[in-house]
C-alpha atoms as a PDB file:
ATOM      1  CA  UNK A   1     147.675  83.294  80.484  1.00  0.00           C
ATOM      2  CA  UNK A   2     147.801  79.323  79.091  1.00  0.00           C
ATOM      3  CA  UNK A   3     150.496  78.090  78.251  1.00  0.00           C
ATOM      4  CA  UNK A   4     150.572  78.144  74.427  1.00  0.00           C
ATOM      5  CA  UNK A   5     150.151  82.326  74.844  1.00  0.00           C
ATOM      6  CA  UNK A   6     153.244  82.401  77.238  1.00  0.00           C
ATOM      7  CA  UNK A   7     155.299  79.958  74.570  1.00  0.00           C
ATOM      8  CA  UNK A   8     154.185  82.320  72.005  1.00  0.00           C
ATOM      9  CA  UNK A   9     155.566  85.280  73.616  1.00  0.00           C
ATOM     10  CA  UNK A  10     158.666  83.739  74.825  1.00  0.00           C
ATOM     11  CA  UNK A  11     159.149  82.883  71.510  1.00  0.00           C
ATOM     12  CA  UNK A  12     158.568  86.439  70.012  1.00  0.00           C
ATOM     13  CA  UNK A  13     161.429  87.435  72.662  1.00  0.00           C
ATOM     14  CA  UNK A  14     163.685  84.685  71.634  1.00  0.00           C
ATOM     15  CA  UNK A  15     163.632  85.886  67.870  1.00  0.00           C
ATOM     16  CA  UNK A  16     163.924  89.830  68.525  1.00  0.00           C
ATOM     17  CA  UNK A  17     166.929  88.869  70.836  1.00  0.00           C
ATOM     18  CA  UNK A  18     168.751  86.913  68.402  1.00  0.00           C
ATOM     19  CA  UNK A  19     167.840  88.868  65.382  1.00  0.00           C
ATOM     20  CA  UNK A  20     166.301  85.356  63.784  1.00  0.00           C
ATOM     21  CA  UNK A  21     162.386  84.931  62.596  1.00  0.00           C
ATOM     22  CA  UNK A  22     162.639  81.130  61.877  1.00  0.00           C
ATOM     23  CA  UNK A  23     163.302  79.963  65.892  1.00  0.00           C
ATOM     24  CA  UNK A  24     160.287  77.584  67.030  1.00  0.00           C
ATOM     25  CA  UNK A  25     160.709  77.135  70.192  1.00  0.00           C
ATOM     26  CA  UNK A  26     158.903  73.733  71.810  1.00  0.00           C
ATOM     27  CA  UNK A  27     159.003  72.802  75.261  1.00  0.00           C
ATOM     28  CA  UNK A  28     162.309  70.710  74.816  1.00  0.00           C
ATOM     29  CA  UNK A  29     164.269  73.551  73.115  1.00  0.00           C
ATOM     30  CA  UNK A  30     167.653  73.611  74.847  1.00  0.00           C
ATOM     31  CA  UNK A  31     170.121  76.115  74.474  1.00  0.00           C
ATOM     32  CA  UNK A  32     172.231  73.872  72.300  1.00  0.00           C
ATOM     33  CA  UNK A  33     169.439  74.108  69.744  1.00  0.00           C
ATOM     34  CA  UNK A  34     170.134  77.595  69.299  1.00  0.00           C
ATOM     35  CA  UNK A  35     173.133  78.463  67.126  1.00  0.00           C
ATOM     36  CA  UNK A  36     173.968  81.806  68.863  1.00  0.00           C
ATOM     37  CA  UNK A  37     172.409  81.213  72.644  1.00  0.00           C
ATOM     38  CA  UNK A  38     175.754  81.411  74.726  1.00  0.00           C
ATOM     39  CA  UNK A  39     175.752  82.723  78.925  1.00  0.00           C
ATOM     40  CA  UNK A  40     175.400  86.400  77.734  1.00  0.00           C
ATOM     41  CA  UNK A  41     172.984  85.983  75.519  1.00  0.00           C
ATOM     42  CA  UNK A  42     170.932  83.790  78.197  1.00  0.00           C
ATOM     43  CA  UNK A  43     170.874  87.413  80.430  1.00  0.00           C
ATOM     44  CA  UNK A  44     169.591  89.350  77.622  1.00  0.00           C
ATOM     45  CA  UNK A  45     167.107  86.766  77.392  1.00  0.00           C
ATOM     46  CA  UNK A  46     165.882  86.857  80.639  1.00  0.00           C
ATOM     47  CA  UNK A  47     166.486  90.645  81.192  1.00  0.00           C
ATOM     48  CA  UNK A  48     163.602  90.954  78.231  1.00  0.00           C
ATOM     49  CA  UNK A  49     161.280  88.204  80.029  1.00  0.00           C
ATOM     50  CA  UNK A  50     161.582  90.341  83.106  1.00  0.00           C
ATOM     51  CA  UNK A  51     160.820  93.610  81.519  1.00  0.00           C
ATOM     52  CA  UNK A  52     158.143  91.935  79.617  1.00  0.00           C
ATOM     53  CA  UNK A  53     156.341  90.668  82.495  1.00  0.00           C
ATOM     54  CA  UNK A  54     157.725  93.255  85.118  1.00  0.00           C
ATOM     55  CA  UNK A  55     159.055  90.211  86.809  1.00  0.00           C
ATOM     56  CA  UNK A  56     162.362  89.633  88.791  1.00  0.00           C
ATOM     57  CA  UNK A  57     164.097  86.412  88.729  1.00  0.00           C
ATOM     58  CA  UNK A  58     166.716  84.871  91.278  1.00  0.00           C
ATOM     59  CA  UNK A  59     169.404  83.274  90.657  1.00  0.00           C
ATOM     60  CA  UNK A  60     168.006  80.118  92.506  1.00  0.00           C
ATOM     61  CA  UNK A  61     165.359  80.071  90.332  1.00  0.00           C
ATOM     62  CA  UNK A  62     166.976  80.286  86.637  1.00  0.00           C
ATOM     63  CA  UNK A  63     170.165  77.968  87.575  1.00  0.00           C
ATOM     64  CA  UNK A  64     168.225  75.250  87.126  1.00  0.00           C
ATOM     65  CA  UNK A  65     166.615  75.563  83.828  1.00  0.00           C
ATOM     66  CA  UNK A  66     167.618  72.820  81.632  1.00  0.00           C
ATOM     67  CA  UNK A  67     165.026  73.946  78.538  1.00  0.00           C
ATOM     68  CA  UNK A  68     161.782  76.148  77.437  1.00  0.00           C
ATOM     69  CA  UNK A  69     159.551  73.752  79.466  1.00  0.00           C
ATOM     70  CA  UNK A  70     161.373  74.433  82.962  1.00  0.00           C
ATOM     71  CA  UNK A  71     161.132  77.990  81.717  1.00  0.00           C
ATOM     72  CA  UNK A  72     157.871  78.405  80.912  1.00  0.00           C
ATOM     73  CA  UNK A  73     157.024  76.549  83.999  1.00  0.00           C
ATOM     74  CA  UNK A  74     158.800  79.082  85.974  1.00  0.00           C
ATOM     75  CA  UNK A  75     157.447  81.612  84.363  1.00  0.00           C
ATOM     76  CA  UNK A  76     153.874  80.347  85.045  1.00  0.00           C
ATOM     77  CA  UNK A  77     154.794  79.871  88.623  1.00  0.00           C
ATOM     78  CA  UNK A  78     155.929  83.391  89.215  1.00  0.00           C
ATOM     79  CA  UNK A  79     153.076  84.859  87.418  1.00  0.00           C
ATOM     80  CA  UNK A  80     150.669  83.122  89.494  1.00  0.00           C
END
């Protein structure tokens, strides 16, 4: 999958999750940039990435994750 397909998706996530049709996310989205995006949010977030992609992440792996890019890059990595 490139890259704009997996930011598209993500995105789709993003705005069922928070109920909101008007988040764009870009590579530099940070959590700040979202009104609502607080720590339990962030686990509903990527409980529905994992279910989407039947993936499994580790906590190694998310702490780390300063925006979207290091996401999607992680996401890319794990999918192969």
């Amino acid at each position: 999958m490139d890259r704009a397909q997996l930011l598209s998706e993500v995105q789709d996530i993003f705005r069922d999750n928070f109920d909101d049709d008007t988040i764009v996310l870009t590579d530099a989205t940070y959590a700040a940039d979202i009104e609502d995006w607080d720590s339990l949010e962030q686990i509903n977030l990527l409980t529905a990435i994992e279910k989407k992609y039947g993936l499994k992440f580790k906590l190694a792996d998310v702490k780390n994750l300063q925006n979207i890019g290091d996401m999607l890059d992680l996401l890319q990595r794990m999918m192969g």
